[in-house]
C-alpha atoms as a PDB file:
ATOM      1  CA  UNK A   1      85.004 113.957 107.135  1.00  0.00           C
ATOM      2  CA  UNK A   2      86.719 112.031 104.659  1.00  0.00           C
ATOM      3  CA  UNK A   3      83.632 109.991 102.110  1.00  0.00           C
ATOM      4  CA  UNK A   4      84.532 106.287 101.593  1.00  0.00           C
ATOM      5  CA  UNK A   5      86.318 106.444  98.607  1.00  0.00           C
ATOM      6  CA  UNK A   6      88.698 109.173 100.543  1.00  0.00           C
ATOM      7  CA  UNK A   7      89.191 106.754 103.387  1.00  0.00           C
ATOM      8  CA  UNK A   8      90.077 103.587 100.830  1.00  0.00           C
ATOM      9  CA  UNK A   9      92.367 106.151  98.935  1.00  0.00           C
ATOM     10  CA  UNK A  10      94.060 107.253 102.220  1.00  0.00           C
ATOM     11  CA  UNK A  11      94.046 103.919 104.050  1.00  0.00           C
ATOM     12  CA  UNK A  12      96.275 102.348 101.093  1.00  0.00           C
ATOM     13  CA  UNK A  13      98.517 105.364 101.089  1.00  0.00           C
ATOM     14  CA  UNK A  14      98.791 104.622 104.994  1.00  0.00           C
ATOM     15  CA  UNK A  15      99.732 101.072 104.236  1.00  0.00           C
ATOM     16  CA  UNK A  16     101.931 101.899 101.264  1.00  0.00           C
ATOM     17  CA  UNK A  17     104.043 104.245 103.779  1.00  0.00           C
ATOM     18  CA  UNK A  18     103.879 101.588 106.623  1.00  0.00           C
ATOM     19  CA  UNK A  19     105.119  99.446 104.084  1.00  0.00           C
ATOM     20  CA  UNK A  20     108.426 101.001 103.400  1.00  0.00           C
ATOM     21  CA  UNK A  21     109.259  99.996 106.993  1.00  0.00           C
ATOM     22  CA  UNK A  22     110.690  96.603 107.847  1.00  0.00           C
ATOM     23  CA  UNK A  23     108.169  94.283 109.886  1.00  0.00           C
ATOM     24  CA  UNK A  24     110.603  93.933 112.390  1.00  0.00           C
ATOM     25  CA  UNK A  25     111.115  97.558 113.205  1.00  0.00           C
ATOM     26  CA  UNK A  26     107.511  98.853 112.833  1.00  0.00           C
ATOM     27  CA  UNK A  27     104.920  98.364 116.184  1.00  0.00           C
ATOM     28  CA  UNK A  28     102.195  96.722 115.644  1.00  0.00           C
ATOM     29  CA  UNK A  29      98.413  98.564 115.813  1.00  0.00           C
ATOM     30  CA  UNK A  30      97.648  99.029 119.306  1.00  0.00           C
ATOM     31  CA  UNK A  31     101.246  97.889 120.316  1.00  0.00           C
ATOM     32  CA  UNK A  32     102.953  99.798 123.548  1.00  0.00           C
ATOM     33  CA  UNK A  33     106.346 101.113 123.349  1.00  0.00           C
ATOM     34  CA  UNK A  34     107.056  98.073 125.759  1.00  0.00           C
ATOM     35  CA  UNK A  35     105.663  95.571 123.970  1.00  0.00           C
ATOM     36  CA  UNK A  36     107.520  96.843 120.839  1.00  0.00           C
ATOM     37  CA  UNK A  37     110.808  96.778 122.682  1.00  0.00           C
ATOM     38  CA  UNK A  38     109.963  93.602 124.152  1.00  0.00           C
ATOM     39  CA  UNK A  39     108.923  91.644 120.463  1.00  0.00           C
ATOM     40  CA  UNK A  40     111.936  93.810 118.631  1.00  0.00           C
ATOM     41  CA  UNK A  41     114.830  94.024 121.237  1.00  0.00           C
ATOM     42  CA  UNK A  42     117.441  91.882 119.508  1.00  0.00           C
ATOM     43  CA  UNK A  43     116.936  93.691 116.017  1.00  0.00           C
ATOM     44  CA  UNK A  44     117.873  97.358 118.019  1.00  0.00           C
ATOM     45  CA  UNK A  45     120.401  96.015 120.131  1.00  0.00           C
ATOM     46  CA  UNK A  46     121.961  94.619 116.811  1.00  0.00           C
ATOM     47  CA  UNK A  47     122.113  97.774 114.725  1.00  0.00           C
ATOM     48  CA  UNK A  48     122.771  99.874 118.220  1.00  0.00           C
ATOM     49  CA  UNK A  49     125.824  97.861 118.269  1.00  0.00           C
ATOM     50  CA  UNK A  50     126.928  98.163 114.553  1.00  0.00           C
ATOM     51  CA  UNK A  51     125.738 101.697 113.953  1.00  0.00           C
ATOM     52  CA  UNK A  52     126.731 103.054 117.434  1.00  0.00           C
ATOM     53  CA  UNK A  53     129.541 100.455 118.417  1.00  0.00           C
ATOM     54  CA  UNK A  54     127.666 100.203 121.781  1.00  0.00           C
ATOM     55  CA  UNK A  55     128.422  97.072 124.307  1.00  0.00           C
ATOM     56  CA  UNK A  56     126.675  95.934 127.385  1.00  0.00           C
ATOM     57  CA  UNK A  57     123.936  98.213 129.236  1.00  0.00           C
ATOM     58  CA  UNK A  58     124.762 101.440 127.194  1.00  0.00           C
ATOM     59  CA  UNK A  59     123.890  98.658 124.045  1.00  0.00           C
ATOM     60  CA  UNK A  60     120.231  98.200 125.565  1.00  0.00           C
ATOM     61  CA  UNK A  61     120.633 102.205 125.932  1.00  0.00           C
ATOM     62  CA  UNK A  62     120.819 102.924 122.989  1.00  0.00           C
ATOM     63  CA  UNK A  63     118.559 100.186 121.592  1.00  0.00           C
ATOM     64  CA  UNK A  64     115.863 101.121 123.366  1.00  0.00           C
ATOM     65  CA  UNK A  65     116.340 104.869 122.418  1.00  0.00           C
ATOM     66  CA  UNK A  66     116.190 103.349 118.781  1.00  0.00           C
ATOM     67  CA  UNK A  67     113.293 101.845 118.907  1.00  0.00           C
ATOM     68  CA  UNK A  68     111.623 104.503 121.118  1.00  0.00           C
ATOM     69  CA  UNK A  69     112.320 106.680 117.898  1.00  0.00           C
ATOM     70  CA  UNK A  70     111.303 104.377 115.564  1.00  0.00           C
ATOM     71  CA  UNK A  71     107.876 103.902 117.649  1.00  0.00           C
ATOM     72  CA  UNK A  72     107.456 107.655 118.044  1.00  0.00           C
ATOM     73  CA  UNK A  73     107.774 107.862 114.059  1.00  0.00           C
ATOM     74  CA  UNK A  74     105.308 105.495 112.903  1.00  0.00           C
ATOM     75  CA  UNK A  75     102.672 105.676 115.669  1.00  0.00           C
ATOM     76  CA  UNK A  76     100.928 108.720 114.076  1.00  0.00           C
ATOM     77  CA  UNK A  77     100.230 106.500 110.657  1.00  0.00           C
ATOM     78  CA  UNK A  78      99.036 103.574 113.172  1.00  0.00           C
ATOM     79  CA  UNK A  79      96.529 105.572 114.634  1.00  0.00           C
ATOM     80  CA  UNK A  80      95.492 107.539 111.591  1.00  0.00           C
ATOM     81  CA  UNK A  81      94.798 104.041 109.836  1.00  0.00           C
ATOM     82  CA  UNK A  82      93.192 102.188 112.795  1.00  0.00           C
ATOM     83  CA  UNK A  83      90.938 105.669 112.702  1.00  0.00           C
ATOM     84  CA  UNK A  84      89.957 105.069 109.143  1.00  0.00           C
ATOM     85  CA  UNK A  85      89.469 101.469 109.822  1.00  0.00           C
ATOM     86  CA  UNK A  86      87.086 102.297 113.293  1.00  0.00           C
ATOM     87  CA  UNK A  87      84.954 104.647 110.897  1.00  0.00           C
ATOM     88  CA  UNK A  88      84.846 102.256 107.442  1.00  0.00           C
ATOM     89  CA  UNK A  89      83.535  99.621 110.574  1.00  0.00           C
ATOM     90  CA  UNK A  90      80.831 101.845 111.859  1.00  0.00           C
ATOM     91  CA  UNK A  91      79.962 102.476 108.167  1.00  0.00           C
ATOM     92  CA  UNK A  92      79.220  98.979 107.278  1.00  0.00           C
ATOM     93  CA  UNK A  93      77.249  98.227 110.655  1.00  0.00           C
ATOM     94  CA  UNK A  94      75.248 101.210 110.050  1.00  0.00           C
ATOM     95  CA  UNK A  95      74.229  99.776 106.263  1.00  0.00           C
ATOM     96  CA  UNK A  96      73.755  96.271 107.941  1.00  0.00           C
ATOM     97  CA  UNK A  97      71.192  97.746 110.328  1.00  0.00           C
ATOM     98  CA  UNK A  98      69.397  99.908 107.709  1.00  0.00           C
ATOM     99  CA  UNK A  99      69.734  96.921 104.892  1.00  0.00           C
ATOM    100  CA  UNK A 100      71.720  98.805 102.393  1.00  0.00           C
ATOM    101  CA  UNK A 101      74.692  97.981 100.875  1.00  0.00           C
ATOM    102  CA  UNK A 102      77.912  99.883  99.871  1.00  0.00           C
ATOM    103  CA  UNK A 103      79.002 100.228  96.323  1.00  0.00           C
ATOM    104  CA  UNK A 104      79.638  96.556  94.810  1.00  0.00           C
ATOM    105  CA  UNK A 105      77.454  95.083  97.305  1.00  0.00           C
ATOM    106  CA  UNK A 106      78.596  92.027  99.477  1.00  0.00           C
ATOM    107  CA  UNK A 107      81.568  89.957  98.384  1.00  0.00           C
ATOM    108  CA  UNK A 108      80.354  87.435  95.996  1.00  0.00           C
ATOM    109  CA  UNK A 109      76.793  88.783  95.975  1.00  0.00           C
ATOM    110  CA  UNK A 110      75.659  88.772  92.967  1.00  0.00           C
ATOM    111  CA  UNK A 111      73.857  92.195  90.833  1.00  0.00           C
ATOM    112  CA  UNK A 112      70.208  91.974  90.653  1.00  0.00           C
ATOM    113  CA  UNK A 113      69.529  91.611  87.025  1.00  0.00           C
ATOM    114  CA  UNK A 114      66.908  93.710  85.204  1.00  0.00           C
ATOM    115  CA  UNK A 115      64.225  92.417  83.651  1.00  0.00           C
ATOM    116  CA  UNK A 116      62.411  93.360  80.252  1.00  0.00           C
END
C-alpha cells in the first residue's frame, strides 16, 4: 500500500500520462465505452475516414473500433487514478473523524505558533 506521498507522486504521473491524450479522444472517469462513443463519435468517424478512407456504415465501423481501442488503452490509468483518489478520500475522512490533520494542515489554516 502505497503512503500518501506515493499516491500524490503516482496520481500526477497518472495525470501527466492522461495528459498526453487529447480531451476529445480520452473517456472520461467512470465513462462507458457507449457513452464515450456517443460524446466522441464525430472526432473517430473523422480520422476513420482520413486515416482509413472509410465511407458510410464501414466509416462508423471503423470509428467505433477506434475509439473502442482508444477506450481499452486508457481505461487502466482511469481506474488506477480514481483508485488513488477513493483511498486519498478515505484518508482524509478517517483524519476528520479522529481530528488530525495531514501534513500542511487544512487549506488556509494557519500553523499554531509556539510560544516562549
Amino acid at each position: 500500500r502505497l503512503t500518501r506521498e506515493g499516491r500524490l507522486a503516482r496520481g500526477l504521473e497518472l495525470r501527466r500520462e492522461l495528459c498526453e491524450y487529447d480531451e476529445e479522444q480520452t473517456p472520461k472517469l467512470g465513462e462507458t465505452i457507449k457513452e464515450f462513443f456517443e460524446r466522441t463519435g464525430k472526432v473517430w468517424a473523422d480520422i476513420a475516414h482520413e486515416w482509413l478512407q472509410s465511407y458510410g456504415k464501414q466509416m462508423r465501423r471503423d470509428a467505433y473500433s477506434l475509439c473502442k481501442q482508444r477506450y481499452n488503452e486508457v481505461l487502466p490509468l482511469l481506474m488506477e487514478f480514481d483508485e488513488l483518489l477513493k483511498l486519498e478520500q478515505e484518508e482524509m475522512e478517517r483524519e476528520k473523524q479522529l481530528g488530525t490533520r495531514h501534513v500542511g494542515g487544512e487549506p488556509g489554516a494557519a500553523r499554531p505558533r509556539e510560544h516562549k
